[in-house]
N, C-alpha and C. Protein backbone atom coordinates (compact mmCIF):
# COMPACT_ATOMS: atom_id res chain seq x y z
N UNK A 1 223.21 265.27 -102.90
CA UNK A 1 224.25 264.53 -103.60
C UNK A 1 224.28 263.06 -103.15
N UNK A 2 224.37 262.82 -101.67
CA UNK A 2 224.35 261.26 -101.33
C UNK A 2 223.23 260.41 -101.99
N UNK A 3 222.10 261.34 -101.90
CA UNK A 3 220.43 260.56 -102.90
C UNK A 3 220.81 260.12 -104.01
N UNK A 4 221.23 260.74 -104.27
CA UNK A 4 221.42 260.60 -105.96
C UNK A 4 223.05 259.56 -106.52
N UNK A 5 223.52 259.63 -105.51
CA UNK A 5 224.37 258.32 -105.48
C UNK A 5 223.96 257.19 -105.30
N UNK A 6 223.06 256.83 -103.88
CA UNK A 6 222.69 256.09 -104.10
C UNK A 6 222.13 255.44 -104.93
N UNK A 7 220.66 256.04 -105.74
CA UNK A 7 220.04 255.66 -106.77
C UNK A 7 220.67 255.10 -107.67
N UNK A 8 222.01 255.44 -108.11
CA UNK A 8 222.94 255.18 -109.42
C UNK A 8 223.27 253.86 -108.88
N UNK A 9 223.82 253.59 -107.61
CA UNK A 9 224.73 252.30 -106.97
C UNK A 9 223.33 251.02 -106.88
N UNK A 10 222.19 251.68 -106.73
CA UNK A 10 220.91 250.95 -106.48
C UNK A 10 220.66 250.29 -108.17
N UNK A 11 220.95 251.18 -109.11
CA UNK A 11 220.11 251.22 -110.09
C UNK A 11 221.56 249.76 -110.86
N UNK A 12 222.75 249.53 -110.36
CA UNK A 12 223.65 248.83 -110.49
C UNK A 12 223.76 247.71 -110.13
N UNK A 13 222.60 247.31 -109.57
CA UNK A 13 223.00 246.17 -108.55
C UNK A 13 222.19 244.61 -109.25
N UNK A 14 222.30 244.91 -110.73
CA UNK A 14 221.69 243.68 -111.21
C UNK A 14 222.15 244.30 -112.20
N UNK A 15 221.91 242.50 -113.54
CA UNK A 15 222.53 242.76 -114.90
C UNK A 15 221.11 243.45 -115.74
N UNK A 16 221.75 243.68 -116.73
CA UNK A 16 220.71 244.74 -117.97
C UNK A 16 221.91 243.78 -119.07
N UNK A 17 220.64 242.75 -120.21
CA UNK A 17 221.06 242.15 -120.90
C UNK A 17 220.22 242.28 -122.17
N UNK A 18 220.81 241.78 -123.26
CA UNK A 18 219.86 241.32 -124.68
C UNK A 18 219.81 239.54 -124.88
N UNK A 19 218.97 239.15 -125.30
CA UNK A 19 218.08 238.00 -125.70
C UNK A 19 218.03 238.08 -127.09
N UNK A 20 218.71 236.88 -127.79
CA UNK A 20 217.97 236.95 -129.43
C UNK A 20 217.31 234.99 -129.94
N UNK A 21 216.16 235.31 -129.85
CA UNK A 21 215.36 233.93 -130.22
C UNK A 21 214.70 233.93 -131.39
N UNK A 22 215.26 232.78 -131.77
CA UNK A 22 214.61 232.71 -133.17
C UNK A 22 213.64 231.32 -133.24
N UNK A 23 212.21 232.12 -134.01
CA UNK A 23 210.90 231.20 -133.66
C UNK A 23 210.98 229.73 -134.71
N UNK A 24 210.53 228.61 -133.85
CA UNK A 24 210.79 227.64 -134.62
C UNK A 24 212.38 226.47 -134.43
N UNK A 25 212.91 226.55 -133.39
CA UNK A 25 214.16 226.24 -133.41
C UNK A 25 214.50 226.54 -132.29
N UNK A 26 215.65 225.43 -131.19
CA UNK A 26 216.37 225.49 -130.18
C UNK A 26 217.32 226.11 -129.84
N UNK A 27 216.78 227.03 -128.91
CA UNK A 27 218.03 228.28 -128.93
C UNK A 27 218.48 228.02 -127.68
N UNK A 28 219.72 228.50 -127.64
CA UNK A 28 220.51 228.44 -126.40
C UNK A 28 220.34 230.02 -125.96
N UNK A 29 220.40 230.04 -124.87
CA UNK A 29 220.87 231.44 -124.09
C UNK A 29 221.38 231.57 -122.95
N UNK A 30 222.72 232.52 -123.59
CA UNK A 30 224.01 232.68 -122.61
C UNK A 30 223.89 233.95 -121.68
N UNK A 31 224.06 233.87 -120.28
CA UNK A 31 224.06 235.14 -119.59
C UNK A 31 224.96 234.61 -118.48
N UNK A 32 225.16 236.14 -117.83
CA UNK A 32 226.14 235.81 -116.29
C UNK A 32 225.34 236.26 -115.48
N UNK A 33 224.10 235.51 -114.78
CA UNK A 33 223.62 235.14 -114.06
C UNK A 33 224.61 235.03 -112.21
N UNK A 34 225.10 234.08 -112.39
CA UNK A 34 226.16 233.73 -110.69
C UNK A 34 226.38 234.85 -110.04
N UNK A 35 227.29 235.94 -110.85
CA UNK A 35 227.41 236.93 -110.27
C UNK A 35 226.51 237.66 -109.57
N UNK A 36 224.93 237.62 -109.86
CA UNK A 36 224.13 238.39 -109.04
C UNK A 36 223.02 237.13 -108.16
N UNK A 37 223.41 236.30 -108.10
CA UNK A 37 222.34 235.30 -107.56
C UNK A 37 222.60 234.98 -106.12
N UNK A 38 222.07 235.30 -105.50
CA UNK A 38 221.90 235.34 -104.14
C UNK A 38 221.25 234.54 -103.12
N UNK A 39 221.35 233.63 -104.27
CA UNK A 39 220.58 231.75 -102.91
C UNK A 39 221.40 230.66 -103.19
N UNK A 40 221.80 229.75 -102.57
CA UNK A 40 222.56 228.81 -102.91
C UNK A 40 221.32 227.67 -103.94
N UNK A 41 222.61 227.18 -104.64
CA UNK A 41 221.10 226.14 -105.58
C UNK A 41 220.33 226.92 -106.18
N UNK A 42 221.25 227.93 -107.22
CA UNK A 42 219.49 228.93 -107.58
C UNK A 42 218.67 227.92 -108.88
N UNK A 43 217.62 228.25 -108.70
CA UNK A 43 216.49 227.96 -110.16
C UNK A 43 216.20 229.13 -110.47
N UNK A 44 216.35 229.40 -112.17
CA UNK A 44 215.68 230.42 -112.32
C UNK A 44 214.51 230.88 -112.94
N UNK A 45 213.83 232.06 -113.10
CA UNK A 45 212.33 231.99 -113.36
C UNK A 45 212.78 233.29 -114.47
N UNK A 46 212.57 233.27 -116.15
CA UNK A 46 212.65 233.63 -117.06
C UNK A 46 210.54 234.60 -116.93
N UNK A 47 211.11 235.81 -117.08
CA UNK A 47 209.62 236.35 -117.44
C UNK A 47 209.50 237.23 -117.90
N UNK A 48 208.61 236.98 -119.63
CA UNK A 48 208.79 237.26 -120.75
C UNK A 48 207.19 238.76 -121.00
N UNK A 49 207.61 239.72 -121.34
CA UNK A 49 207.24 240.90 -121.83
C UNK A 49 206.60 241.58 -122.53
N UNK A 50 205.88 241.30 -123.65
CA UNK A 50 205.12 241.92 -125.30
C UNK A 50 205.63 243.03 -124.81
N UNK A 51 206.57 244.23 -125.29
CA UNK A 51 207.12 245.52 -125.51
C UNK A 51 205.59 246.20 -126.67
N UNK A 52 205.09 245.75 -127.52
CA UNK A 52 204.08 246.26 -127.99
C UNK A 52 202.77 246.29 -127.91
N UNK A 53 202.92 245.13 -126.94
CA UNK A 53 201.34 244.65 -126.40
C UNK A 53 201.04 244.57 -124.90
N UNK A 54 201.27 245.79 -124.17
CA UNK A 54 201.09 245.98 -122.83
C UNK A 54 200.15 244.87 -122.17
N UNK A 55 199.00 244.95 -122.79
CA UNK A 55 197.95 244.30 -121.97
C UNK A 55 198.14 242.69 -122.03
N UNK A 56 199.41 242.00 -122.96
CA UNK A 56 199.25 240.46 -123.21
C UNK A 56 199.89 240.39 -122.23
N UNK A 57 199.60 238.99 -121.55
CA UNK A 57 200.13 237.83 -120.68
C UNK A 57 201.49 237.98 -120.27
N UNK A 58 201.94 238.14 -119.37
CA UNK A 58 203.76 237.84 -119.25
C UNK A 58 203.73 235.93 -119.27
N UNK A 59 204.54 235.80 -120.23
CA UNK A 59 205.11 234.05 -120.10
C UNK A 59 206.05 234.12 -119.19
N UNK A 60 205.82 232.87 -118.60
CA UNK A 60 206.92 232.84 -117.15
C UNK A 60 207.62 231.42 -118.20
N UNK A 61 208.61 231.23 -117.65
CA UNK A 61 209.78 230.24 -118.30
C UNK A 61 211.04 229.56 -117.31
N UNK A 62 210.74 228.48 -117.18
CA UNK A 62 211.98 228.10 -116.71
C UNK A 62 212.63 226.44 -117.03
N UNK A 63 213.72 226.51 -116.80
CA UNK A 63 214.61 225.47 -117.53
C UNK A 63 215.91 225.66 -116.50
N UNK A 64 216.38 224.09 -116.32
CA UNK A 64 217.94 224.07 -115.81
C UNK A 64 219.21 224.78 -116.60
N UNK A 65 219.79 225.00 -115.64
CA UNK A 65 221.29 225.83 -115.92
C UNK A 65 221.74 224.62 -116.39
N UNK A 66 222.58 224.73 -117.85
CA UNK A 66 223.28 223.60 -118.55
C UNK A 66 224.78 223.73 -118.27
N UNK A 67 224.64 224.67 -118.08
CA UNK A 67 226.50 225.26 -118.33
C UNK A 67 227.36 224.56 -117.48
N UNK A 68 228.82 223.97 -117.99
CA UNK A 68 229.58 223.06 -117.49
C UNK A 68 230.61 224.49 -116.43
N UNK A 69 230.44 225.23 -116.81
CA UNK A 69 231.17 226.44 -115.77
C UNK A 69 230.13 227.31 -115.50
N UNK A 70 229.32 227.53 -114.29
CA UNK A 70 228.66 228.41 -114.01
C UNK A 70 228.81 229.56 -113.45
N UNK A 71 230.35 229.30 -112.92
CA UNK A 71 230.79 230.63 -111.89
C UNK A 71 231.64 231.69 -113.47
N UNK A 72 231.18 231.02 -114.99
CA UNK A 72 231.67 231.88 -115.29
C UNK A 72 230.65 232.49 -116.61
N UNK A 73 229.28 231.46 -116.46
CA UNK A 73 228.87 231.81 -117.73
C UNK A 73 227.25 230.51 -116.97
N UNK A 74 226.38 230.87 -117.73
CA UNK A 74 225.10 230.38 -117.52
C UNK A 74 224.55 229.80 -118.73
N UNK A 75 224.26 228.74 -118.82
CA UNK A 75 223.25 228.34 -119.85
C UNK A 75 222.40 227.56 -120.41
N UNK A 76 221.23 228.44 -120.77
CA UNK A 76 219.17 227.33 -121.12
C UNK A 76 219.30 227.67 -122.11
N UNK A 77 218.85 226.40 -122.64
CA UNK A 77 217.74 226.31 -123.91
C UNK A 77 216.27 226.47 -123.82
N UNK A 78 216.29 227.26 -124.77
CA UNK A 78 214.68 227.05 -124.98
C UNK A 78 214.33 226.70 -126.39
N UNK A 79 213.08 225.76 -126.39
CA UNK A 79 212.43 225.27 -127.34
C UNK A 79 211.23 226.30 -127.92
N UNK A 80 211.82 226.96 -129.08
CA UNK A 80 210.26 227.68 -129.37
C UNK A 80 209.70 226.91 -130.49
N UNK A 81 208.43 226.57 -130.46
CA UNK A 81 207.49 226.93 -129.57
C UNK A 81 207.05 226.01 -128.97
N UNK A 82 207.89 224.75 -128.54
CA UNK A 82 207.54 223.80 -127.93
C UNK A 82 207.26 224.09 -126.24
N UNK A 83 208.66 224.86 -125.85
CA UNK A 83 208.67 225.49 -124.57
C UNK A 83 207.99 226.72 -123.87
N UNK A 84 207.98 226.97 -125.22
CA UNK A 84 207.20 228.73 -124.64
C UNK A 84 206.86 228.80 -126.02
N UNK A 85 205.06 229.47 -126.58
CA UNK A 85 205.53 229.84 -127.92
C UNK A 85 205.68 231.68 -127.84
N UNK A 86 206.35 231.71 -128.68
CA UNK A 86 206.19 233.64 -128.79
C UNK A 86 206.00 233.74 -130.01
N UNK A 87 205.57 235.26 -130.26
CA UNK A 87 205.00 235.79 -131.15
C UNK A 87 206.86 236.71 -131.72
N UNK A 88 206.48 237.22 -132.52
CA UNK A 88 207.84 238.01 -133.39
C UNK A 88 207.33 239.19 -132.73
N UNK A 89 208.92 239.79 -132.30
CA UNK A 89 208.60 241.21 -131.61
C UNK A 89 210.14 241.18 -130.89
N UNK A 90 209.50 242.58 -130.27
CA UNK A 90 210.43 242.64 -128.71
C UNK A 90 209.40 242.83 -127.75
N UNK A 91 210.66 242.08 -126.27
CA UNK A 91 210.17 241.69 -125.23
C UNK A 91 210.96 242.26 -124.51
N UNK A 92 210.14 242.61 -123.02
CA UNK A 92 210.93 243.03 -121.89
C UNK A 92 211.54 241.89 -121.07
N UNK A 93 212.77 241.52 -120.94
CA UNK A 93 212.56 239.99 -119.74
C UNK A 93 213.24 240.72 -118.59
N UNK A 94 212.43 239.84 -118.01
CA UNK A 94 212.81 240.10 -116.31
C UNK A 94 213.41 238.55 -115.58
N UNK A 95 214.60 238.51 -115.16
CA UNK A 95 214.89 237.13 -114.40
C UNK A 95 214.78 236.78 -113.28
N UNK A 96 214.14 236.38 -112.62
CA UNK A 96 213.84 235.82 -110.89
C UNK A 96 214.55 234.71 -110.39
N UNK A 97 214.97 234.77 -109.40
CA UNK A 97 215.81 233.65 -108.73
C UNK A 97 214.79 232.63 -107.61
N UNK A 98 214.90 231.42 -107.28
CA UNK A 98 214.45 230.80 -106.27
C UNK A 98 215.78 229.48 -105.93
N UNK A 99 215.47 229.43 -104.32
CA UNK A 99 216.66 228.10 -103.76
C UNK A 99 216.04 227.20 -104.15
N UNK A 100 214.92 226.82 -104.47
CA UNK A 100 213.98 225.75 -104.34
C UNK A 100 213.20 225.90 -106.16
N UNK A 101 213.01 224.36 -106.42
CA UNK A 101 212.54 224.34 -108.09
C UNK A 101 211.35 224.75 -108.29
N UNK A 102 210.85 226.05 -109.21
CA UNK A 102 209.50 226.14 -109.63
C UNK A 102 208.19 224.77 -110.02
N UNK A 103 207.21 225.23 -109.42
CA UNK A 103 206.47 224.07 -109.87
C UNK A 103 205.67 225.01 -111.11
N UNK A 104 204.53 223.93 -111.45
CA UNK A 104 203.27 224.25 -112.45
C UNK A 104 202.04 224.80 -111.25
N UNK A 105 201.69 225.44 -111.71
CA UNK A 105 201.75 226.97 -112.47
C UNK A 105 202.94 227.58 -112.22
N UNK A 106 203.93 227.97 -113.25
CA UNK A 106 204.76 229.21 -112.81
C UNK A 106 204.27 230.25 -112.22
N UNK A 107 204.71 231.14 -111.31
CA UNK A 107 204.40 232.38 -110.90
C UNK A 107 205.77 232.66 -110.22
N UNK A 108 205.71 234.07 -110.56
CA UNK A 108 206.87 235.15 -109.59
C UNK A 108 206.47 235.09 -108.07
N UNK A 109 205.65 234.76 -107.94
CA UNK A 109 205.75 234.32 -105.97
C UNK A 109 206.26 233.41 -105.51
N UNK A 110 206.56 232.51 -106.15
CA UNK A 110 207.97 231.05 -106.09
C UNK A 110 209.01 231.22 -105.73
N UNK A 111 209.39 232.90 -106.69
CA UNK A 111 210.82 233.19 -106.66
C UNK A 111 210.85 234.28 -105.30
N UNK A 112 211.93 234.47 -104.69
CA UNK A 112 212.32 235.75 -104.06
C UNK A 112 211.87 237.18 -104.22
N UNK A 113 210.99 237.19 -105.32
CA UNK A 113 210.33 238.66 -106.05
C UNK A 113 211.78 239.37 -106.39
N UNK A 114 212.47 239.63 -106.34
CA UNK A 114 213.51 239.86 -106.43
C UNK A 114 214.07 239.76 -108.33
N UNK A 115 213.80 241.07 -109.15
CA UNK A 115 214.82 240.71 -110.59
C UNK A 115 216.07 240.73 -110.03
N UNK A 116 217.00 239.86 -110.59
CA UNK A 116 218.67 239.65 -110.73
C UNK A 116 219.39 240.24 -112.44
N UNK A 117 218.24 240.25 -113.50
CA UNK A 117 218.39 240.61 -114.84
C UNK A 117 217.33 240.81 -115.46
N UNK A 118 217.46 241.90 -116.18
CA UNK A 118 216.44 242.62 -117.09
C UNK A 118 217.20 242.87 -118.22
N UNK A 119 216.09 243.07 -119.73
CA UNK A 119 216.91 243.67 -120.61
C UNK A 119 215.63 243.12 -121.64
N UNK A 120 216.28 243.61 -122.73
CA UNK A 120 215.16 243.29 -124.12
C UNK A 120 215.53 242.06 -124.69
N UNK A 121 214.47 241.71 -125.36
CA UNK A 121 214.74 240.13 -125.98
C UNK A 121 214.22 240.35 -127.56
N UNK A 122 215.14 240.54 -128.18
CA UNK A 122 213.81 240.49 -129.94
C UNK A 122 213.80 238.76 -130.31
N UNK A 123 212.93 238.42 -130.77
CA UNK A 123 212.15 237.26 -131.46
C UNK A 123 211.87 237.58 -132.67
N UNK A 124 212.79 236.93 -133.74
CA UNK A 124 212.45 237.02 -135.24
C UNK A 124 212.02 235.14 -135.86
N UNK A 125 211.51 235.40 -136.54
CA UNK A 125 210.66 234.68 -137.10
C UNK A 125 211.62 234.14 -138.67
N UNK A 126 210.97 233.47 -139.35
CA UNK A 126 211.43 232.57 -141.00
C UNK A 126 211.24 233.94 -141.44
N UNK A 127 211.98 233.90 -142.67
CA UNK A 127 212.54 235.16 -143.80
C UNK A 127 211.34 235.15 -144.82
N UNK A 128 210.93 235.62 -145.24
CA UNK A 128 209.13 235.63 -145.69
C UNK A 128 210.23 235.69 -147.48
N UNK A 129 209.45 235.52 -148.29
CA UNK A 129 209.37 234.97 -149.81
C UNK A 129 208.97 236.36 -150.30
N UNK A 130 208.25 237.10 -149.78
CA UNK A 130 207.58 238.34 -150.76
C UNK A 130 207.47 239.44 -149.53
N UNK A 131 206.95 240.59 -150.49
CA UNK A 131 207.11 241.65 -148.96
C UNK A 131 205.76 241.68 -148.52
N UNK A 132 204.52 240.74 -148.55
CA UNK A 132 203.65 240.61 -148.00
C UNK A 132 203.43 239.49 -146.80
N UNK A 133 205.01 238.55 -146.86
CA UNK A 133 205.28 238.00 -145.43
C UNK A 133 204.80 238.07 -144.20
């Protein structure tokens, strides 16, 4: 019984969110991030999923926290496809924290290894003219 508590209290200890980006256009995205971030000064490291395409690339992503209240709400823009491009789908994202700013090359060894948020992201695309879109 204690095992299996734990696991549940373990399996709690970060957010599980949705993502909706639309290709072609500056999207904002809102999450509550603070609550689980665990370095002072965090940067964070956005890392992006193909849900249908196991074997493609994870895009790593990152951008400053805009948000004028952070202890109550978080928030990046992203430029698709200026910033990242994606393909139309769903994605797994995973969020990484670091005290210190990612450089070029992104990589998850920058950050703490550590996810703070996971969850799915769908990416829809322009409204097609015919059903061969």
């Amino acid at each position: 019984m204690g095992l299996f508590l734990f696991i549940i209290i373990y399996k709690l200890s970060y957010n599980i969110g949705m993502i909706y980006i639309e290709q072609g256009v500056i999207n904002q995205i809102v999450l509550t991030l603070t609550e689980v971030t665990t370095v002072p000064t965090p940067n964070y490291l956005f890392a992006f999923t193909n849900e249908m395409n196991t074997l493609s690339v994870t895009e790593l992503f990152t951008t400053a926290d805009i948000s004028l209240y952070p202890e109550r709400y978080n928030l990046f823009v992203l430029d698709e496809p200026v910033d990242i491009p994606l393909l139309q789908g769903q994605f797994i994202y995973q969020i990484y924290q670091s005290s210190v700013p990612y450089v070029l090359p992104l990589t998850i060894a920058q950050s703490t290894g550590v996810v703070i948020e996971e969850g799915r992201m769908v990416v829809s695309g322009p409204v097609g003219t015919s059903i061969y879109d």
